[in-house]
Protein backbone atom coordinates (compact mmCIF):
# COMPACT_ATOMS: atom_id res chain seq x y z
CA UNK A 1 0.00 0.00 0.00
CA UNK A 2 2.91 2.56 1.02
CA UNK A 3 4.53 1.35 -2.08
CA UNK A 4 1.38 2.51 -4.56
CA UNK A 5 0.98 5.66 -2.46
CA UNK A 6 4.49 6.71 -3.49
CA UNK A 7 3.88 5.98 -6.83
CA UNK A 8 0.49 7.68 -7.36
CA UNK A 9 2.58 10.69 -5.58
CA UNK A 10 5.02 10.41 -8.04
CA UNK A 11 2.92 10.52 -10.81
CA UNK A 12 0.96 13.35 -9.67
CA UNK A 13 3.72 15.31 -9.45
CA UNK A 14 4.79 14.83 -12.37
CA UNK A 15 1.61 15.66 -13.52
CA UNK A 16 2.19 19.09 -12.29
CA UNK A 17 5.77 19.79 -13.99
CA UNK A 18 3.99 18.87 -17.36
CA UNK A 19 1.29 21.31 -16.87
CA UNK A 20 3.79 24.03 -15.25
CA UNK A 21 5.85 23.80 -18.69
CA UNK A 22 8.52 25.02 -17.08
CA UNK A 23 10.89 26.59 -19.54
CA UNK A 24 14.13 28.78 -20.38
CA UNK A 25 12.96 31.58 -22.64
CA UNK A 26 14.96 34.76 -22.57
CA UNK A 27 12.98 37.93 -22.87
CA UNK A 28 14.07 41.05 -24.27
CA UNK A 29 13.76 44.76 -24.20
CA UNK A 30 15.17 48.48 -25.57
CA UNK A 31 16.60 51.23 -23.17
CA UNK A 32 13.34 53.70 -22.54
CA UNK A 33 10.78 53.29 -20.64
CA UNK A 34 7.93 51.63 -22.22
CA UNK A 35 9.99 48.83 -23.13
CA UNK A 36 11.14 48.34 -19.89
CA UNK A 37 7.99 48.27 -18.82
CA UNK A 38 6.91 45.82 -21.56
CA UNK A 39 9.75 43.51 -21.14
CA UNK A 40 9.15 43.46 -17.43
CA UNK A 41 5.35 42.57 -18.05
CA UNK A 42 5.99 39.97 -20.36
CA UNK A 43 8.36 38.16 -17.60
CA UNK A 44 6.37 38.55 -14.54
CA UNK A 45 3.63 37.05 -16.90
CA UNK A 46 5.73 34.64 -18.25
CA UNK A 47 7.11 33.67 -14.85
CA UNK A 48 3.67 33.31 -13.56
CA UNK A 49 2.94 30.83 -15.93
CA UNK A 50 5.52 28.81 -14.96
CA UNK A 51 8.33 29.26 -17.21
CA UNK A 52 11.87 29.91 -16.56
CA UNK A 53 12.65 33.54 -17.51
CA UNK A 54 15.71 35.06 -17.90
CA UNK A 55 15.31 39.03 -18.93
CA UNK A 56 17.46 41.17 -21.00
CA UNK A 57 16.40 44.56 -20.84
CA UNK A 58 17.81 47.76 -21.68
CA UNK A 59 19.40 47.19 -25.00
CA UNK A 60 19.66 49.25 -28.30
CA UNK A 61 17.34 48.61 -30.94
CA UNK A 62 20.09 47.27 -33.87
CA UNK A 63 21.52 45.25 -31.40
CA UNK A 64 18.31 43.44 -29.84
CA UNK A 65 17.34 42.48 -33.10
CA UNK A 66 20.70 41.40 -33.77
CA UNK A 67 20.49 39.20 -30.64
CA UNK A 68 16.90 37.60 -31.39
CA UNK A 69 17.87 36.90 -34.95
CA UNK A 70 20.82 35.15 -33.41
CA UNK A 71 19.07 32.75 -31.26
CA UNK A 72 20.21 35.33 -27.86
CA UNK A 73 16.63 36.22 -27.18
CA UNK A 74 13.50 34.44 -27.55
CA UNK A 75 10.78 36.92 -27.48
CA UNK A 76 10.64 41.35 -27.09
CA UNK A 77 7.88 43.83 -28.25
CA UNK A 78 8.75 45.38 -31.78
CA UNK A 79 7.00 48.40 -33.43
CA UNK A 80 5.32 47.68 -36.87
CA UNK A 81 6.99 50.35 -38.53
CA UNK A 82 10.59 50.02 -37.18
CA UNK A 83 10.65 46.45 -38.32
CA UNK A 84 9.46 47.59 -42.16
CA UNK A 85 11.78 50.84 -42.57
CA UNK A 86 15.06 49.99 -40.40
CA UNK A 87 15.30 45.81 -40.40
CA UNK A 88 13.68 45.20 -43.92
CA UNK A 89 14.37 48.64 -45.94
CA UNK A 90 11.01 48.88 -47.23
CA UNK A 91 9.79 52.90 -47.46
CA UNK A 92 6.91 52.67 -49.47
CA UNK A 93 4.33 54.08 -47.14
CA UNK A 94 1.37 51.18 -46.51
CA UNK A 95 -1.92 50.87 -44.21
CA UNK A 96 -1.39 49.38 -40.68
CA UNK A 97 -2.41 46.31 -41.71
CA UNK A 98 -0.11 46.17 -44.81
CA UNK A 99 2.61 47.14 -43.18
CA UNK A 100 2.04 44.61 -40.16
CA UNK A 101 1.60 41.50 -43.06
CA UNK A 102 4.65 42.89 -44.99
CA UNK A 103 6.93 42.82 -41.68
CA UNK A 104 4.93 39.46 -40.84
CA UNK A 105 5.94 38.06 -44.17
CA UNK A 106 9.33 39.72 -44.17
CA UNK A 107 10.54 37.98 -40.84
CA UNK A 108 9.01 34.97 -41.28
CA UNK A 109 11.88 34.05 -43.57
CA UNK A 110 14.58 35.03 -40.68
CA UNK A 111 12.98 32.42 -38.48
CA UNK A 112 10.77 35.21 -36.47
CA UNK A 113 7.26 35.32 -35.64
CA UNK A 114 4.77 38.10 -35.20
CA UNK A 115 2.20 37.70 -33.00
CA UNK A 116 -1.20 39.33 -32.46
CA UNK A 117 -0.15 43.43 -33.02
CA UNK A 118 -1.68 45.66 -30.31
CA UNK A 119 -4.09 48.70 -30.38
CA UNK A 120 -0.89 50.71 -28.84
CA UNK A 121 1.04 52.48 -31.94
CA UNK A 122 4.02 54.35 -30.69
CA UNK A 123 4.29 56.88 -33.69
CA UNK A 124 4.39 60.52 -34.35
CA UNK A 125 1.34 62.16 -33.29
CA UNK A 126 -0.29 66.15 -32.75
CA UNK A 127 -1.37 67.12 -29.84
CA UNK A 128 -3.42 70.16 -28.35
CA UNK A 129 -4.42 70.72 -24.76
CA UNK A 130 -8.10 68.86 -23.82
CA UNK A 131 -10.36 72.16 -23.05
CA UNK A 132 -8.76 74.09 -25.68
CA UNK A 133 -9.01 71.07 -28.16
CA UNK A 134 -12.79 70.95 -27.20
CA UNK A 135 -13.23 74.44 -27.13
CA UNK A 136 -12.32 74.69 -31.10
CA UNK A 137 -13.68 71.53 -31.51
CA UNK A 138 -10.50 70.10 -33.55
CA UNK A 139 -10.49 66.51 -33.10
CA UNK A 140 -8.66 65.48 -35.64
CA UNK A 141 -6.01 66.24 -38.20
CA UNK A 142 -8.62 67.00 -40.54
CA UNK A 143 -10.47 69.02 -38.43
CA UNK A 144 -7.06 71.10 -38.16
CA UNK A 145 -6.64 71.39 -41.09
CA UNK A 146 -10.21 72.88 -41.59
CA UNK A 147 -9.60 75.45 -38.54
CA UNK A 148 -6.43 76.89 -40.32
CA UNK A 149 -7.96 76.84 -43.86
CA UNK A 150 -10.54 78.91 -42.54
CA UNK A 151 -8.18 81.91 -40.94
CA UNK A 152 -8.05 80.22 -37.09
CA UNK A 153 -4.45 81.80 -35.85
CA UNK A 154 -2.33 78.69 -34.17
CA UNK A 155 0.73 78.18 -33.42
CA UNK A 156 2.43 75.12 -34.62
CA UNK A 157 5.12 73.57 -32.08
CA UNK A 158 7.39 70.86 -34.09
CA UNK A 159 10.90 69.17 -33.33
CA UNK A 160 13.82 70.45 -35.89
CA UNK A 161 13.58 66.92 -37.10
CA UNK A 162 10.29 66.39 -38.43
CA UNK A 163 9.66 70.08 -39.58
CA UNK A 164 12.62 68.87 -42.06
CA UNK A 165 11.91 65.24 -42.74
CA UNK A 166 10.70 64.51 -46.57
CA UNK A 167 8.12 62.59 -45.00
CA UNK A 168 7.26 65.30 -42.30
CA UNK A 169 5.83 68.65 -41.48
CA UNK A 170 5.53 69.53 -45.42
CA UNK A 171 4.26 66.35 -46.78
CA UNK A 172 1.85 66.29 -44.05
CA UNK A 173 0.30 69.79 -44.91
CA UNK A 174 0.22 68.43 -48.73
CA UNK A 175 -1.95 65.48 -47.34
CA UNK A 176 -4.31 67.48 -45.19
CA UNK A 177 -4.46 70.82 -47.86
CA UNK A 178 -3.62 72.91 -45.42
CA UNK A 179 -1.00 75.51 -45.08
CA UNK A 180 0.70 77.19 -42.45
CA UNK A 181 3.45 79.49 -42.17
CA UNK A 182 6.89 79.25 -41.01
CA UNK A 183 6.07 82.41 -38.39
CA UNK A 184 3.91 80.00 -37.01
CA UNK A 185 6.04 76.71 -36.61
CA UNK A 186 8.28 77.32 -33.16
CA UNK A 187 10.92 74.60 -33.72
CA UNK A 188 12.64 73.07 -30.24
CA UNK A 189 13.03 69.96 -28.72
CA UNK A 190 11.11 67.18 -28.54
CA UNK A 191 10.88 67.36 -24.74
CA UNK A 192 10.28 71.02 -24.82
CA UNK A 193 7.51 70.64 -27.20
CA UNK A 194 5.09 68.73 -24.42
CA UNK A 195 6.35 71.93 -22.06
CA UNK A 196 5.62 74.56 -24.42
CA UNK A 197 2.13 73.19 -25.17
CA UNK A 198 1.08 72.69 -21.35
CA UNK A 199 2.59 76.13 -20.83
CA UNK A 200 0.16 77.36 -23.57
CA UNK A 201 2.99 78.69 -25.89
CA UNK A 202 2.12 76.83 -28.61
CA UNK A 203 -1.25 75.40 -29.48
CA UNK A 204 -0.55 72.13 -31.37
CA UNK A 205 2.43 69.94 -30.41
CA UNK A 206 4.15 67.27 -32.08
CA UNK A 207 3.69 64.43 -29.51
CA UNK A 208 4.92 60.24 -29.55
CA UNK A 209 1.60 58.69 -29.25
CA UNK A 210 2.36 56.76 -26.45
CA UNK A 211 4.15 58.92 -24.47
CA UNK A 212 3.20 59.55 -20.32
CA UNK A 213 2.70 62.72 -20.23
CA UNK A 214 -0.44 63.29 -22.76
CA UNK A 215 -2.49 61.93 -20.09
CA UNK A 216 0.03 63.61 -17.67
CA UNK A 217 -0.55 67.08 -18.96
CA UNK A 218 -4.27 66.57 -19.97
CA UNK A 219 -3.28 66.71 -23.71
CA UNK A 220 -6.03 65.26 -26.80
CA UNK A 221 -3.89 63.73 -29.46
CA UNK A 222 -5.62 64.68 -32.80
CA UNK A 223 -6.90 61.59 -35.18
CA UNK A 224 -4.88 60.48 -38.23
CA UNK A 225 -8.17 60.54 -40.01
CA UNK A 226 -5.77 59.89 -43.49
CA UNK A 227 -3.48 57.53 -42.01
CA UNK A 228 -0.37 59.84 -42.82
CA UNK A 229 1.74 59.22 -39.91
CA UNK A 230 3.74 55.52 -40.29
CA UNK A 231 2.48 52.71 -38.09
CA UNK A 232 4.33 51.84 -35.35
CA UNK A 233 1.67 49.00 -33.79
CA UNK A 234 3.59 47.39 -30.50
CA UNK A 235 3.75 43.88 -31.41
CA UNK A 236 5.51 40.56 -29.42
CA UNK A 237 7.85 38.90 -31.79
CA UNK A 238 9.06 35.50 -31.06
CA UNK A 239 11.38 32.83 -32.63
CA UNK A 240 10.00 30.19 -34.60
CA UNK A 241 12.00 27.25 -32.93
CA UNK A 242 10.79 29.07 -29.43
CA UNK A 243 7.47 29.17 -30.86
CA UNK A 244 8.03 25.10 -32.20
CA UNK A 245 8.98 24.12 -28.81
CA UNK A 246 6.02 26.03 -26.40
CA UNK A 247 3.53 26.38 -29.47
CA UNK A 248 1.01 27.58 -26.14
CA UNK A 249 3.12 30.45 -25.98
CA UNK A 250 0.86 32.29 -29.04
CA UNK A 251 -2.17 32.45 -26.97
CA UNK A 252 -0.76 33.37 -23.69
CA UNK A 253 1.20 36.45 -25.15
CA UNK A 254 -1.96 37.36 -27.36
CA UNK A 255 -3.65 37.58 -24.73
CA UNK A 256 -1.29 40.25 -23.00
CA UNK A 257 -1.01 42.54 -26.73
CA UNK A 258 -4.95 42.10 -26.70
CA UNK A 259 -5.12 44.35 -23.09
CA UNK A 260 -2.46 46.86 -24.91
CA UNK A 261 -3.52 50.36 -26.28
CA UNK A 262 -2.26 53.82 -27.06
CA UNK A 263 -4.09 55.75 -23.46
CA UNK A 264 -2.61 52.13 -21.62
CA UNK A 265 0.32 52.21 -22.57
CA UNK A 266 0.38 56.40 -22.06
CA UNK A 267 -1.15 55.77 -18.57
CA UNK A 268 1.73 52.86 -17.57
CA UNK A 269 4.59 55.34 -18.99
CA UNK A 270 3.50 58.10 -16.78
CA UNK A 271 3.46 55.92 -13.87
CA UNK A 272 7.13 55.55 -14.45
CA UNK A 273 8.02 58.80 -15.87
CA UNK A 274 5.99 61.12 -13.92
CA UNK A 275 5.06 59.57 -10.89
CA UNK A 276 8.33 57.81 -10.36
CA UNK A 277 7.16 54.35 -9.40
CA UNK A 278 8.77 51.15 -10.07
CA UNK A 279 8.91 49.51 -13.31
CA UNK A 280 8.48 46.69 -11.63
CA UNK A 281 5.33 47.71 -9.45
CA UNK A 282 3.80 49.33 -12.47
CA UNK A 283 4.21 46.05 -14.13
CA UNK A 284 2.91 43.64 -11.58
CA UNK A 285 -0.05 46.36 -10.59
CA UNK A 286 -1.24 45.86 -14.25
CA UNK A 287 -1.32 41.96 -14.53
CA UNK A 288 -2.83 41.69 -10.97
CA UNK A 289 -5.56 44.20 -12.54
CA UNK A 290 -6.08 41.45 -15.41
CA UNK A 291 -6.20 38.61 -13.27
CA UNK A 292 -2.80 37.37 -15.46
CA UNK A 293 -0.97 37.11 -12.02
């Protein structure tokens, strides 16, 4: 009797290890915040599920893609767009969805996976402040466009950068018929755009879509109604042989991207940048929320 006891135990526990899965998959992440937070996420979620984690955060971009296509890292959140213009060359300018199938198609052949893109796209973005924005009633880029076209005085703050891009300030004023003089474009820095528009010294500002402090400093961000701006959709990328070996892996981390969206991911950056908590207790605060921890 002792003798089956011990080897129902046994088999129960093993039981267990199967369903715990537990596994060595190496997560990665970029040096700024929202990746941090994301890479952070992904292990505590990862972790929870019983798999071995070990986490690489905090590297460049070039060189974390360099490490994944390598076999170094098993799984990190890419951006739609970087993926199409920097790691593939590609600059024809395509919908969201193209550009997520071309980059889907694109990495496929370098052994990588993308999964399930989230509603959080990290790209370049305008801006106003909330009560003036619904003052004006501008709501979108369009509706901008229509404000200025008929005489409404604003001033435009941009980043050196973008004012001179080829596929910047000028090309977006050719997509939106609108024009607006360079009297009333204050070029700075990026940071000191977000200041300058909560300071009221400019009236539009050229924002990051994600970034903490539009919800931080009360700002609207105005709709791409035309779809100018690139898409940047925040997506987790795996390797195929990771993918061959946990296959369950697809589901669980569509399930995270699936929770993921431009005012979340704003939201869990200001936590960070603005209200200097932990990445790791912004993190953890969020699964709990979701019942994924």
């Amino acid at each position: 009797m002792k003798h089956l006891m011990t080897t129902l135990t046994g088999l129960a526990l093993a039981g267990t290890m199967t369903t715990a899965q537990a596994a060595d998959i190496s997560v990665g992440g970029k040096n700024f915040t929202e990746q941090q937070i994301l890479s952070t996420m992904a292990s505590q979620y990862l972790e929870g599920l019983g798999y071995d984690v070990d986490t690489r955060s905090g590297m460049g971009s070039a060189v974390l893609r360099q490490a994944q296509e390598n076999g170094q890292i098993d799984l990190y959140w890419e951006y739609t767009g970087t993926s199409l213009i920097n790691y593939n060359n590609i600059s024809e300018r395509l919908s969201p969805e193209e550009t997520y199938e071309r980059v889907k198609e694109l990495d496929a052949e370098k052994g990588l996976v993308w999964l399930a893109p989230s509603a959080a796209n990290n790209t370049y973005a305008l801006a106003m402040r909330a009560d003036d924005a619904e003052a004006r009633g501008i709501h979108s880029l369009s509706d901008l466009a229509n404000a200025i076209n008929d005489g409404e005085a604003l001033e435009i703050g941009l980043n050196a950068e973008f004012y001179a891009r080829d596929d910047g300030w000028r090309p977006l004023m050719e997509a939106y018929e609108f024009q607006v003089g360079r009297r009333d474009v204050s070029r700075m820095d990026s940071g000191l755009v977000y200041q300058a528009l909560r300071d009221g010294n400019v009236d539009v500002g050229l924002v990051f879509a994600t970034d903490g402090r539009i919800p931080a400093f009360d700002f609207h961000v105005l709709e791409d109604d035309r779809k100018f701006f690139p898409a940047y959709a925040l997506t987790p990328v795996v390797r195929q042989e990771t993918l061959d070996e946990f296959p369950e892996l697809e589901e669980q981390m569509n399930a995270l991207s699936a929770l993921l969206d431009d005012e979340t991911m704003a939201t869990l950056n200001a936590r960070v940048d603005v209200d200097r908590q932990t990445i790791e207790r912004v993190a953890q605060s969020f699964l709990e929320e979701h019942e994924l921890l």
